[in-house]
N, C-alpha and C. Protein backbone atom coordinates (compact mmCIF):
# COMPACT_ATOMS: atom_id res chain seq x y z
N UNK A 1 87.22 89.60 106.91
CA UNK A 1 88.36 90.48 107.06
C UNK A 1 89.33 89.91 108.10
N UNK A 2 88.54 89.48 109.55
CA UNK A 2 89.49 89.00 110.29
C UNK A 2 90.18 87.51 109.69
N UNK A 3 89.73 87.17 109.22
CA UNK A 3 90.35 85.52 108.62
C UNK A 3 91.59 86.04 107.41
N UNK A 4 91.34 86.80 106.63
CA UNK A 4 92.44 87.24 105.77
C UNK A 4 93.85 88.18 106.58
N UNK A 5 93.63 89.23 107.88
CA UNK A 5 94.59 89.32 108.31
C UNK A 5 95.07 87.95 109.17
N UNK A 6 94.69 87.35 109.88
CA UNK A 6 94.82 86.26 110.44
C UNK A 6 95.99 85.05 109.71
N UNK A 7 95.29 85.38 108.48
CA UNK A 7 96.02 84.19 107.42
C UNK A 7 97.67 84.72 107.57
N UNK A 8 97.46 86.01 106.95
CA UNK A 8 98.84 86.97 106.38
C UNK A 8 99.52 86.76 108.26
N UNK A 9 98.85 87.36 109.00
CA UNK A 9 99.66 87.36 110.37
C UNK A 9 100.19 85.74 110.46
N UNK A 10 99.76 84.73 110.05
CA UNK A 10 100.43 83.06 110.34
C UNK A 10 101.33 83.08 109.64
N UNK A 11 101.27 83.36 108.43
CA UNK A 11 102.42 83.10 107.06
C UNK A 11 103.11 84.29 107.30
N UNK A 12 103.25 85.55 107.91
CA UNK A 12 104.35 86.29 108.25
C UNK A 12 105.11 85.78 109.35
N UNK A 13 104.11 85.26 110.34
CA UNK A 13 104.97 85.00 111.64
C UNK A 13 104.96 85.60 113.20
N UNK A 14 104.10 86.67 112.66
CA UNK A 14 103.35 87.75 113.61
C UNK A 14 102.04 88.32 113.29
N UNK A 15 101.39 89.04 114.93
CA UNK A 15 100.23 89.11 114.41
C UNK A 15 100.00 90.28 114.07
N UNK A 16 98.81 90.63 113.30
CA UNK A 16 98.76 92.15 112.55
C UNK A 16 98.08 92.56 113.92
N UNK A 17 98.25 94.47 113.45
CA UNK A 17 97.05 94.86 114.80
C UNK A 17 95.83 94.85 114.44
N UNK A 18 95.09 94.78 115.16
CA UNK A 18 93.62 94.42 115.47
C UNK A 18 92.91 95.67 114.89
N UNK A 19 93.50 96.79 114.68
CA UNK A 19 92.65 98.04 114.07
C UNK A 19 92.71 98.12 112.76
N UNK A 20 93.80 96.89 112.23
CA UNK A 20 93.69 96.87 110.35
C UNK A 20 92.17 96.35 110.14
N UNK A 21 91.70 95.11 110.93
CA UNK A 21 90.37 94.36 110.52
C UNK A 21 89.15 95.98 110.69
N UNK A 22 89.41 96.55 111.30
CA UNK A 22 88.20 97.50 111.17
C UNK A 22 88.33 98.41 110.34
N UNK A 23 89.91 98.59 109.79
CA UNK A 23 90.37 99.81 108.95
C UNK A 23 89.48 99.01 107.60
N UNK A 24 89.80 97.38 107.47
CA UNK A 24 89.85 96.92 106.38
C UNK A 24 88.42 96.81 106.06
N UNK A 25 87.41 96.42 107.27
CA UNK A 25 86.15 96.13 107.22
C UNK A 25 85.21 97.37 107.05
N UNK A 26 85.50 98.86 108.00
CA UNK A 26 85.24 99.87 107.18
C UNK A 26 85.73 100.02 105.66
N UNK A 27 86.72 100.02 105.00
CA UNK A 27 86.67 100.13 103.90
C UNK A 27 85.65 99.37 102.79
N UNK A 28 85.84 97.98 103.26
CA UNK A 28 84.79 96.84 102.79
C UNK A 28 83.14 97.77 102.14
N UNK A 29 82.94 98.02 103.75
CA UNK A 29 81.81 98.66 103.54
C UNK A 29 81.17 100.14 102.76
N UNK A 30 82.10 100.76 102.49
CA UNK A 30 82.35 101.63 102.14
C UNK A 30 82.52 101.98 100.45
N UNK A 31 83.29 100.89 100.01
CA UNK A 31 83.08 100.71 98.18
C UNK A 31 81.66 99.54 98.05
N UNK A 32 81.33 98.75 99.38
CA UNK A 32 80.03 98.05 98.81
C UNK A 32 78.88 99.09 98.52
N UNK A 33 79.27 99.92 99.95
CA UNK A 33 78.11 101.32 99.50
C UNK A 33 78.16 102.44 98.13
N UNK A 34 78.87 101.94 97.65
CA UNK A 34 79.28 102.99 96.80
C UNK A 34 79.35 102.68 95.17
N UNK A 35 79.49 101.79 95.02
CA UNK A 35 80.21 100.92 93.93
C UNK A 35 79.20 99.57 93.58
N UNK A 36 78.43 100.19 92.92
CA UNK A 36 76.98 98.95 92.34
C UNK A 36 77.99 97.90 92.02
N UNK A 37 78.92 97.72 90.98
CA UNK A 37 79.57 96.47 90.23
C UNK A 37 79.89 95.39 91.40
N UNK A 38 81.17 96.49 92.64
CA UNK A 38 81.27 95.98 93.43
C UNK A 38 80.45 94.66 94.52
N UNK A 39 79.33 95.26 94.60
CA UNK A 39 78.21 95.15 95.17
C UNK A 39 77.84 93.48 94.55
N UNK A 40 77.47 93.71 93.14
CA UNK A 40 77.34 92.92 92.06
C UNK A 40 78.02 91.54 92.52
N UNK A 41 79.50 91.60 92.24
CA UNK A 41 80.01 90.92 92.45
C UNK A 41 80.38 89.69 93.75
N UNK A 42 80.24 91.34 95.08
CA UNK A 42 80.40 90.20 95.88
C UNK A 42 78.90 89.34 96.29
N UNK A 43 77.82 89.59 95.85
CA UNK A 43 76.48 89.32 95.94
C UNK A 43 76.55 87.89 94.72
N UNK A 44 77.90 87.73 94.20
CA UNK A 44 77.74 86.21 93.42
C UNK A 44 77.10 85.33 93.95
N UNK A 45 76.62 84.24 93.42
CA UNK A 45 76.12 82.95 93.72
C UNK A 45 77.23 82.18 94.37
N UNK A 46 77.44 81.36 95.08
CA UNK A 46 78.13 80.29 95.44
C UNK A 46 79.46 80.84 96.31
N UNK A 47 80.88 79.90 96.14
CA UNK A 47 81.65 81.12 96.63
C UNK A 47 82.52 82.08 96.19
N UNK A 48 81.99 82.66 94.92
CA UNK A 48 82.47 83.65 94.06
C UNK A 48 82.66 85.06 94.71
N UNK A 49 81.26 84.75 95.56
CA UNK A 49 81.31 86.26 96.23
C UNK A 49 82.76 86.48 97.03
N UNK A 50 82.36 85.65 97.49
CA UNK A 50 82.82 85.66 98.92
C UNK A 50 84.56 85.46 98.51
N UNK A 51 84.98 84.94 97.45
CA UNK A 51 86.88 85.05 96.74
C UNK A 51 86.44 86.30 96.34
N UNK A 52 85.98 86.92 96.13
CA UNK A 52 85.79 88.03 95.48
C UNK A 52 86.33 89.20 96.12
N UNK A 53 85.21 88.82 97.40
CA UNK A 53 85.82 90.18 98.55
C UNK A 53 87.27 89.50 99.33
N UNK A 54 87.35 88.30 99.49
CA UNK A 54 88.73 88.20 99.97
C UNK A 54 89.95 88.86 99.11
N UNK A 55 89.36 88.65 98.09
CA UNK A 55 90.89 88.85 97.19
C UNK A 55 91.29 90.59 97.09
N UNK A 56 89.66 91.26 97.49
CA UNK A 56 90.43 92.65 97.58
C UNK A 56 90.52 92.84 98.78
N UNK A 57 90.14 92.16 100.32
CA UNK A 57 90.44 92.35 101.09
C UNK A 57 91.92 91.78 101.22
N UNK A 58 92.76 91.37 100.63
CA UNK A 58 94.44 90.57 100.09
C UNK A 58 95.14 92.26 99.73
N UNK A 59 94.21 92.46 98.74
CA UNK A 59 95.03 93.83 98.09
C UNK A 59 94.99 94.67 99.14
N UNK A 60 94.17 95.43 99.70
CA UNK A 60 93.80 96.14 100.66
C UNK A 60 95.19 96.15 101.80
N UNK A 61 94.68 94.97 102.15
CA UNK A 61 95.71 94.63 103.52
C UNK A 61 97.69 94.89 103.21
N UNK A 62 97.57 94.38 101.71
CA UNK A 62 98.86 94.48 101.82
C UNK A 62 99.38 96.36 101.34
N UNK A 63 98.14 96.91 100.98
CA UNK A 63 98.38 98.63 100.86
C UNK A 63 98.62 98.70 102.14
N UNK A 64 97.63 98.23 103.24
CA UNK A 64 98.22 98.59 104.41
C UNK A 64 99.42 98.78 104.90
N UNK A 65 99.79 97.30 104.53
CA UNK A 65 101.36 97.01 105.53
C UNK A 65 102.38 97.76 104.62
N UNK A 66 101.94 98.07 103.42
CA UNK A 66 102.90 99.09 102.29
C UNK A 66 103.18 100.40 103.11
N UNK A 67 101.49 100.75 102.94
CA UNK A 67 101.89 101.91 104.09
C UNK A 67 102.64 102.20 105.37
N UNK A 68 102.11 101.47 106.13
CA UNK A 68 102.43 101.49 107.74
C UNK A 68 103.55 100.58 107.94
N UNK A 69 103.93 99.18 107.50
CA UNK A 69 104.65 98.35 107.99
C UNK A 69 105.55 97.82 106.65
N UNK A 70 106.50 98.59 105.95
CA UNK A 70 106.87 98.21 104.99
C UNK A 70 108.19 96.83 104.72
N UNK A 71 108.50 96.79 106.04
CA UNK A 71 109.31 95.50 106.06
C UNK A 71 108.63 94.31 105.83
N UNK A 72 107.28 94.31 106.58
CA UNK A 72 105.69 93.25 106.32
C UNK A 72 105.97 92.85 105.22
N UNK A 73 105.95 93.90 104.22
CA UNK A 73 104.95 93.92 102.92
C UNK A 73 106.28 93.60 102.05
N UNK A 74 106.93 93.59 102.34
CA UNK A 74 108.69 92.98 101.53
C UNK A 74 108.76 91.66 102.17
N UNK A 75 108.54 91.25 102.71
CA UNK A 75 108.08 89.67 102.59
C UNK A 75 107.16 88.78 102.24
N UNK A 76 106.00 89.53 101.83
CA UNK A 76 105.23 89.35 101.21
C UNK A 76 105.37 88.86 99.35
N UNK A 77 104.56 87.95 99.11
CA UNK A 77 105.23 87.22 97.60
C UNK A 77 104.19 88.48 96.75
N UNK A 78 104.80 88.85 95.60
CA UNK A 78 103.90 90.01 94.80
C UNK A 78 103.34 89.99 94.46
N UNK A 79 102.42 87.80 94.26
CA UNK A 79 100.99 87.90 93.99
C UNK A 79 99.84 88.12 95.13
N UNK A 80 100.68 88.73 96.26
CA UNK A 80 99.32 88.99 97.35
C UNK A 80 98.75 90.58 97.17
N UNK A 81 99.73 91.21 96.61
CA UNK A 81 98.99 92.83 96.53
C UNK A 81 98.02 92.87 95.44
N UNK A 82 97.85 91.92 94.08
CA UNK A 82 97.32 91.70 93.41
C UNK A 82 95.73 90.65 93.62
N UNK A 83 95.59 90.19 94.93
CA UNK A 83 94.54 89.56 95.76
C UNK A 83 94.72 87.82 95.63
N UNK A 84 95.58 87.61 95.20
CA UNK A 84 96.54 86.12 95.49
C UNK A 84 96.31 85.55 96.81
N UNK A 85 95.64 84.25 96.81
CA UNK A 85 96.30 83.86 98.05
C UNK A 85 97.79 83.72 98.25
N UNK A 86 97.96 83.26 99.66
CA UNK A 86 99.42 83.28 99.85
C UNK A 86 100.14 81.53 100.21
N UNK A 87 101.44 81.12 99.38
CA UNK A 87 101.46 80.23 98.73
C UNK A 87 102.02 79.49 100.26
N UNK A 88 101.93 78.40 99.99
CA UNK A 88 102.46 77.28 101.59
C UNK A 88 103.93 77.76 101.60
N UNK A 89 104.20 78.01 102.93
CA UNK A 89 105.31 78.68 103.53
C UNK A 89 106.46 77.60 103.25
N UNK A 90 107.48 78.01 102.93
CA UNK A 90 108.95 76.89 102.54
C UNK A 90 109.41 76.48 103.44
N UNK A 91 110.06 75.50 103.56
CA UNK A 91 109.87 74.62 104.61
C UNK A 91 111.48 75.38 105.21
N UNK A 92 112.42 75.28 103.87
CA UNK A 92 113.87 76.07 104.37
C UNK A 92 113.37 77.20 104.22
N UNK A 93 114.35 77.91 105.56
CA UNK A 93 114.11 79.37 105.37
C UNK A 93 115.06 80.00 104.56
N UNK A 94 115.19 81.25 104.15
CA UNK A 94 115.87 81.92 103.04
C UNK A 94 117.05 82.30 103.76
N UNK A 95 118.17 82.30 102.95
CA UNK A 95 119.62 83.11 103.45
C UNK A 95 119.29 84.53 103.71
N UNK A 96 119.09 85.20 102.62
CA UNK A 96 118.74 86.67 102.40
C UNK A 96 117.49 87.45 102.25
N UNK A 97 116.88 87.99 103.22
CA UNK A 97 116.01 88.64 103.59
C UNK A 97 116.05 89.77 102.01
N UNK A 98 114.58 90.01 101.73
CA UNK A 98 114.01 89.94 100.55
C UNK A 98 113.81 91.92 100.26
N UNK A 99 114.57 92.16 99.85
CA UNK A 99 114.37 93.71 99.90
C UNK A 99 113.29 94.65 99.79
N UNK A 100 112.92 95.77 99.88
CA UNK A 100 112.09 96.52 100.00
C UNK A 100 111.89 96.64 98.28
N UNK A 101 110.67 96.62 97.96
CA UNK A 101 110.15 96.63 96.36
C UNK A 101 110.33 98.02 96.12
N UNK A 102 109.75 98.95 96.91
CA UNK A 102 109.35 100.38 96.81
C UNK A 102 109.31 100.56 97.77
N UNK A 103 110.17 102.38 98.04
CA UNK A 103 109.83 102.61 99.21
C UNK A 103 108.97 103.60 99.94
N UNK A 104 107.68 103.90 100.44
CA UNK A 104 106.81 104.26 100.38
C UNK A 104 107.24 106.10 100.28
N UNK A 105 106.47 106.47 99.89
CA UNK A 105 106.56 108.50 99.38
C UNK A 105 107.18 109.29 100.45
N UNK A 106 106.77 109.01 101.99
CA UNK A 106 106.71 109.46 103.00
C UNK A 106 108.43 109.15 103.59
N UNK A 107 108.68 107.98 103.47
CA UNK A 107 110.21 107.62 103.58
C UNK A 107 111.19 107.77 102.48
N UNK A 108 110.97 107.67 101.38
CA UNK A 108 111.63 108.06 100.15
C UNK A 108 112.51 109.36 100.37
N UNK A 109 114.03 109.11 100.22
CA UNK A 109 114.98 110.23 100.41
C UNK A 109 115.10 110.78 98.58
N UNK A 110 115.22 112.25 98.45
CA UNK A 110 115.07 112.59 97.35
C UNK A 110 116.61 113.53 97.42
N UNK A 111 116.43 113.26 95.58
CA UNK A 111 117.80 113.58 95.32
C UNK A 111 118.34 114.97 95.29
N UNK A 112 119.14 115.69 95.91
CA UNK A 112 119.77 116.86 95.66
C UNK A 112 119.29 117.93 94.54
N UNK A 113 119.04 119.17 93.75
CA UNK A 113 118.91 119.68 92.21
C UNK A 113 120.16 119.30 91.76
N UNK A 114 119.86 119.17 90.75
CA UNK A 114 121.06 119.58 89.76
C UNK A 114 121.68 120.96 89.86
N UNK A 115 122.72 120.89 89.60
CA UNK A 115 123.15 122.53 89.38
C UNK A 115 122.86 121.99 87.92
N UNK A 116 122.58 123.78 87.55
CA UNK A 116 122.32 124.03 86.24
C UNK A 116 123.56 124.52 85.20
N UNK A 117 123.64 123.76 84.12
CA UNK A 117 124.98 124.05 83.19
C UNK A 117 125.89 125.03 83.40
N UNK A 118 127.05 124.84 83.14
CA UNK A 118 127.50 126.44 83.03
C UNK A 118 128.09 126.96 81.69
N UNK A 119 127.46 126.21 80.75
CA UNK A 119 127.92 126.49 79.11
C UNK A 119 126.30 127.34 78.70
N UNK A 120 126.95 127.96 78.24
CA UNK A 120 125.84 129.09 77.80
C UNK A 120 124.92 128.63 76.30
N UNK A 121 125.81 127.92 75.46
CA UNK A 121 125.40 127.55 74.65
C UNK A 121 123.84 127.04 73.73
N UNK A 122 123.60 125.93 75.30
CA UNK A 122 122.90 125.09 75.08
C UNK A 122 121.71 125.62 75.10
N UNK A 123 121.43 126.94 76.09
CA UNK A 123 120.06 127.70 76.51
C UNK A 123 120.10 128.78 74.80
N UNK A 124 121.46 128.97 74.34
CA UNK A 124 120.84 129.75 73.10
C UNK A 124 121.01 129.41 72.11
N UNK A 125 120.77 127.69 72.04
CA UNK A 125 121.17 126.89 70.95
C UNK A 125 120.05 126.91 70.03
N UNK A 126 119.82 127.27 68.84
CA UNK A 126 118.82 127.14 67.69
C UNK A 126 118.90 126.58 66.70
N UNK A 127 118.23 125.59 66.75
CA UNK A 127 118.88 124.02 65.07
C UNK A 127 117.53 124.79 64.16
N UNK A 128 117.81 124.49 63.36
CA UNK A 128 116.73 125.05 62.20
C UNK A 128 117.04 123.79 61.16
N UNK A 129 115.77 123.09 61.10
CA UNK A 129 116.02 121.38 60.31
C UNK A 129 115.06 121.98 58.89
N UNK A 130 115.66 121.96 58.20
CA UNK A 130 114.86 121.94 56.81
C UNK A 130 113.96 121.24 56.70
């Protein structure tokens, strides 16, 4: 867990906080307890297991920074929420800073009602289709 935030904190540029690795490592533990397949899997032979749990500890981390740190997670390339590693950093940096994908539920500004018609019509409209 600490080596996968570690990674993401180098290739962002900053470091994550130190309470994601326990958020992330409790969780870890938590679908291994729970979740035979899971279990299954990361218990592969060789190092299957072990890409296995990195790659949802990838997904995981970047729900995190979705949640909590959403500027993070908009610099982030969109095969890391999917458990992608993350690709060698470009050597030029970008003109334009990379927009927000989604913006999480909690910050999301919602739209006004509608006012409702003022043609009467439509509420006592009756088509009758043969």
């Amino acid at each position: 867990m600490e080596a996968v935030c570690e990674e993401a904190g180098v290739w962002l540029g900053q470091p994550l906080p130190r309470r994601w690795v326990r958020e992330l490592t409790a969780y870890a533990n938590t679908v291994y307890a729970h979740n035979p397949r899971f279990r299954r899997k990361v218990r592969a032979p060789g190092d299957r297991g072990r890409d296995y749990l990195w790659a949802f500890t990838r997904h995981w981390l970047a729900g995190l920074m979705w949640e909590q740190r959403p500027q993070l997670h908009a610099r982030l390339p969109n095969s890391y929420s999917v458990g992608h590693p993350l690709p060698p950093k470009p050597s030029v940096p970008r003109r334009r800073p990379k927009t927000i994908r989604r913006i999480p539920p909690s910050a999301r500004l919602r739209p006004p009602p509608r006012p409702a018609p003022d043609y009467a019509f439509a509420a006592a409209a009756h088509f009758h289709f043969p």
